[in-house]
C-alpha atoms as a PDB file:
ATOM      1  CA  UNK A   1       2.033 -11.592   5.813  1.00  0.00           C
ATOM      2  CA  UNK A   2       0.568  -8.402   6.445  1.00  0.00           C
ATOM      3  CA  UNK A   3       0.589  -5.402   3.416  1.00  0.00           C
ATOM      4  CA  UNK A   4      -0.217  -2.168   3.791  1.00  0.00           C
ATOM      5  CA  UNK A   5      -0.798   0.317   0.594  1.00  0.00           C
ATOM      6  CA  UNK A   6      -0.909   3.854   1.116  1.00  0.00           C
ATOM      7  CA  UNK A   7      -2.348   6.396  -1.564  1.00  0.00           C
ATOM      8  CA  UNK A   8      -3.996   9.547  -0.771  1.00  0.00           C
ATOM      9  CA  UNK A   9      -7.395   9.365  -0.128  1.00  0.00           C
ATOM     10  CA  UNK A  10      -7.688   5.515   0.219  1.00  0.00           C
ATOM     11  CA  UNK A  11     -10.363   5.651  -2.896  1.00  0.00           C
ATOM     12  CA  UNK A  12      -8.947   4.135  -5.944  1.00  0.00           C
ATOM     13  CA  UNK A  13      -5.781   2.763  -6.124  1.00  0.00           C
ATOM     14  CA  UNK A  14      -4.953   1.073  -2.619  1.00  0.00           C
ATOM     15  CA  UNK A  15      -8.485   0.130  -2.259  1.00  0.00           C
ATOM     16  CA  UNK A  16      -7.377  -1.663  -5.693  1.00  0.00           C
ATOM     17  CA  UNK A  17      -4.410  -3.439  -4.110  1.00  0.00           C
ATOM     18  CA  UNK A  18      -6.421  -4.360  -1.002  1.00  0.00           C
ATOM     19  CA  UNK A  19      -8.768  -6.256  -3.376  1.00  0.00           C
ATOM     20  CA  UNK A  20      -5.872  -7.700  -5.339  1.00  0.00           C
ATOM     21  CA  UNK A  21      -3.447  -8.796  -2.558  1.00  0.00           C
ATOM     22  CA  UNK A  22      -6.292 -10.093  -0.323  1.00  0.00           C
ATOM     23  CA  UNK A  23      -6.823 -12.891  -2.841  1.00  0.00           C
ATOM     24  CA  UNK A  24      -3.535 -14.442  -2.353  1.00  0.00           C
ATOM     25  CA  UNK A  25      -3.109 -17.319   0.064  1.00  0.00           C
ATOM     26  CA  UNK A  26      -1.319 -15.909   3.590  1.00  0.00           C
ATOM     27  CA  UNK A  27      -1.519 -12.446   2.532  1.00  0.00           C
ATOM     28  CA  UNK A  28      -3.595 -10.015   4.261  1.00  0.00           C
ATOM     29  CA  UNK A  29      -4.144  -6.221   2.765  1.00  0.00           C
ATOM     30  CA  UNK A  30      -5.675  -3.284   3.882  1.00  0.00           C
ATOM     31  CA  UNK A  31      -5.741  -0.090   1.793  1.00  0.00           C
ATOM     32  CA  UNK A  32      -4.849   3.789   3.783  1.00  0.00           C
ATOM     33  CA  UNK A  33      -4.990   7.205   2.954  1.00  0.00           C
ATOM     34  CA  UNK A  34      -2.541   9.998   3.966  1.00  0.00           C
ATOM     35  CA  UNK A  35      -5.153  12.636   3.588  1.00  0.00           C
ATOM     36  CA  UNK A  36      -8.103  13.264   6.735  1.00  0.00           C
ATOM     37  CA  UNK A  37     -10.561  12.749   4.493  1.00  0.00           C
ATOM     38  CA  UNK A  38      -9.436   9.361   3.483  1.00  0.00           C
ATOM     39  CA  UNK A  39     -12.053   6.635   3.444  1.00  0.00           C
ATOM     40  CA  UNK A  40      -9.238   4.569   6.153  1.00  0.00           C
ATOM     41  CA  UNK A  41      -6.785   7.130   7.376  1.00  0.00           C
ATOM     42  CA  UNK A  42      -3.577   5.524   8.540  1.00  0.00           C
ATOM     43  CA  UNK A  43      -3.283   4.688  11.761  1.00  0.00           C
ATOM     44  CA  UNK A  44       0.107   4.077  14.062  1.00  0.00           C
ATOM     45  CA  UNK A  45      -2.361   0.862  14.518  1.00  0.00           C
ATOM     46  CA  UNK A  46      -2.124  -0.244  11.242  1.00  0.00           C
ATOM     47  CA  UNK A  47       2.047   0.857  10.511  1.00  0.00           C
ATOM     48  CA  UNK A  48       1.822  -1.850  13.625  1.00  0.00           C
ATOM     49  CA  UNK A  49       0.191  -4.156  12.117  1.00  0.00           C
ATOM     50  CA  UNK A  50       2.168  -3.950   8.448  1.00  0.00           C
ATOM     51  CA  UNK A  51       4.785  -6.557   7.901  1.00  0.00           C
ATOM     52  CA  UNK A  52       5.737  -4.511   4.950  1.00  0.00           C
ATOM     53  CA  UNK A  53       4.672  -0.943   3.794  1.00  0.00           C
ATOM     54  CA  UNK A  54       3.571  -0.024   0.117  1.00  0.00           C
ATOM     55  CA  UNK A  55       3.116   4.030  -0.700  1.00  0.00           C
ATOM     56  CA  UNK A  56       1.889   4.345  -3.770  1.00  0.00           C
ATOM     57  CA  UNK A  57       4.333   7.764  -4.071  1.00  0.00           C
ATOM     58  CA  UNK A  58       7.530   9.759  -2.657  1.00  0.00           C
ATOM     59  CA  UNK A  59       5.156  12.198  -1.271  1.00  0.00           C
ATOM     60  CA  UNK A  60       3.011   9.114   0.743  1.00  0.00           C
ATOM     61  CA  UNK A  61       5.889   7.894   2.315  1.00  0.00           C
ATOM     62  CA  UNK A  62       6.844  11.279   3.452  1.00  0.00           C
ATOM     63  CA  UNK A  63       3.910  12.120   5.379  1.00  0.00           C
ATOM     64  CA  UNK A  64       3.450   8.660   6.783  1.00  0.00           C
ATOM     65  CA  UNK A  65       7.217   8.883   7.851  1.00  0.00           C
ATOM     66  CA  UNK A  66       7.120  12.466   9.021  1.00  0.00           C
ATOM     67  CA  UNK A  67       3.638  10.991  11.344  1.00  0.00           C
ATOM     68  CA  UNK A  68       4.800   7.505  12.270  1.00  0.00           C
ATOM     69  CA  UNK A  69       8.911   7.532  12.418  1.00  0.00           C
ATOM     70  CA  UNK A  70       9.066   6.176  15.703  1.00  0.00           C
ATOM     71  CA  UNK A  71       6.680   2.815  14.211  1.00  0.00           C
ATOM     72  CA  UNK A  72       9.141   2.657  11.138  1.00  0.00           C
ATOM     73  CA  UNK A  73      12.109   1.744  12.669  1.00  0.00           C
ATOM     74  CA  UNK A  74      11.897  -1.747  11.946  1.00  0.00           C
ATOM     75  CA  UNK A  75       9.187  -2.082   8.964  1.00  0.00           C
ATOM     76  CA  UNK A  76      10.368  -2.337   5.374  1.00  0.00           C
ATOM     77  CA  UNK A  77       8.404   0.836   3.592  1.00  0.00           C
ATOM     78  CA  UNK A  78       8.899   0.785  -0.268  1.00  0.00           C
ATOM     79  CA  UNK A  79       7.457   3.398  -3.092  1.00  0.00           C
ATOM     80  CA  UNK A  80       5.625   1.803  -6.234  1.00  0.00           C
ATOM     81  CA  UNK A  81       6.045   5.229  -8.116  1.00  0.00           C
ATOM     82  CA  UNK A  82       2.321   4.515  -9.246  1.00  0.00           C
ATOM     83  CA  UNK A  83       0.671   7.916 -10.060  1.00  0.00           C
ATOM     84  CA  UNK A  84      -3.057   8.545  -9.270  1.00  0.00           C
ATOM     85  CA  UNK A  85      -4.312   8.658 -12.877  1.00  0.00           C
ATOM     86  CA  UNK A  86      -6.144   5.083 -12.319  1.00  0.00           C
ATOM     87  CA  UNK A  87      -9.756   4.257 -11.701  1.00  0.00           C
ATOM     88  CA  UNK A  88     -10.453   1.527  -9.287  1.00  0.00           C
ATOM     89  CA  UNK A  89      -9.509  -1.950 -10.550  1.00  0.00           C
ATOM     90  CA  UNK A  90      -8.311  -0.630 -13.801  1.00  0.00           C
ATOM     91  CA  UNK A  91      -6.892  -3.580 -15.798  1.00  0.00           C
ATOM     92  CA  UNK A  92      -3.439  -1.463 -16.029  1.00  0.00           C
ATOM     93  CA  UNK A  93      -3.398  -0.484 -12.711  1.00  0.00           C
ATOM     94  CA  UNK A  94      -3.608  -3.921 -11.870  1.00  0.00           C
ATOM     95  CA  UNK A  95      -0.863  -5.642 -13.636  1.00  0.00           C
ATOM     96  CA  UNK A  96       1.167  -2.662 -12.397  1.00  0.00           C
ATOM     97  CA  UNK A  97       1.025  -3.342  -9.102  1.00  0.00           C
ATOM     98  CA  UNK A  98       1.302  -7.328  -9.378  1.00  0.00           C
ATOM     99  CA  UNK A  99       4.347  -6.285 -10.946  1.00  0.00           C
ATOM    100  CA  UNK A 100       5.909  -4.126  -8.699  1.00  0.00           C
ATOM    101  CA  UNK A 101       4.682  -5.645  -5.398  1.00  0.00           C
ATOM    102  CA  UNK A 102       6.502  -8.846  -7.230  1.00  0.00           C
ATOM    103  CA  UNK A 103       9.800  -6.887  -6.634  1.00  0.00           C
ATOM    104  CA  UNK A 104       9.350  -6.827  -3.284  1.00  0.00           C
ATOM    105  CA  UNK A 105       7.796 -10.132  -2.212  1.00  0.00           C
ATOM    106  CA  UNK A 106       8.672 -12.606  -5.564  1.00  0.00           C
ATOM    107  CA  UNK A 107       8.216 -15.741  -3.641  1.00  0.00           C
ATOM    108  CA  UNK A 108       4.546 -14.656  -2.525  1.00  0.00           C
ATOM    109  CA  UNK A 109       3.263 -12.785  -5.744  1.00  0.00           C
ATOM    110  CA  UNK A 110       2.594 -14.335  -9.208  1.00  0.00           C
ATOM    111  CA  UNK A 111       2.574 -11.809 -11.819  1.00  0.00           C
END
């Protein structure tokens, strides 16, 4: 299953989920940013690739909607209301998105 998490600037907190998700067994992640000066910027290519869609906020899925609507159609996208007060791999940040990725995907994600 491919995941893609979108945060801003593709710096702290998806980078953080790519890292996390990428560990478990028939999951592959890759982190995005929304901004142009995002370390990955995303990509129709990548919305392609995505089984399933995580923004980290409202304002993420948005812009990635408002850019990519035609891609969307048939791709689950789903907010994780995680605000960008997080460094990267923060313990917290962590077990907050183990837990709600788990919402989405239980059978695939142990929290």
């Amino acid at each position: 299953m491919n995941l893609l998490f979108i945060c801003s600037k593709n710096r702290l907190r998806s980078p953080t989920a790519e890292a996390i998700f990428s560990g478990y067994p028939d999951i592959e992640a890759i982190g995005a940013g929304t901004n142009a000066d995002s370390e990955t910027p995303v990509s129709g290519d990548l919305i392609e690739w995505a089984d399933v869609i995580f923004a980290m906020e409202r304002s993420h899925k948005r812009k990635i909607t408002q850019q990519h609507l035609s891609l969307l159609k048939d791709k689950k996208v789903a907010v994780l209301d995680i605000p960008d007060r997080y460094p990267y791999m923060d313990s917290e940040l962590i077990a907050l998105l183990k837990r709600r990725v788990a919402q989405y995907l239980p059978s695939q994600i142990e929290q």
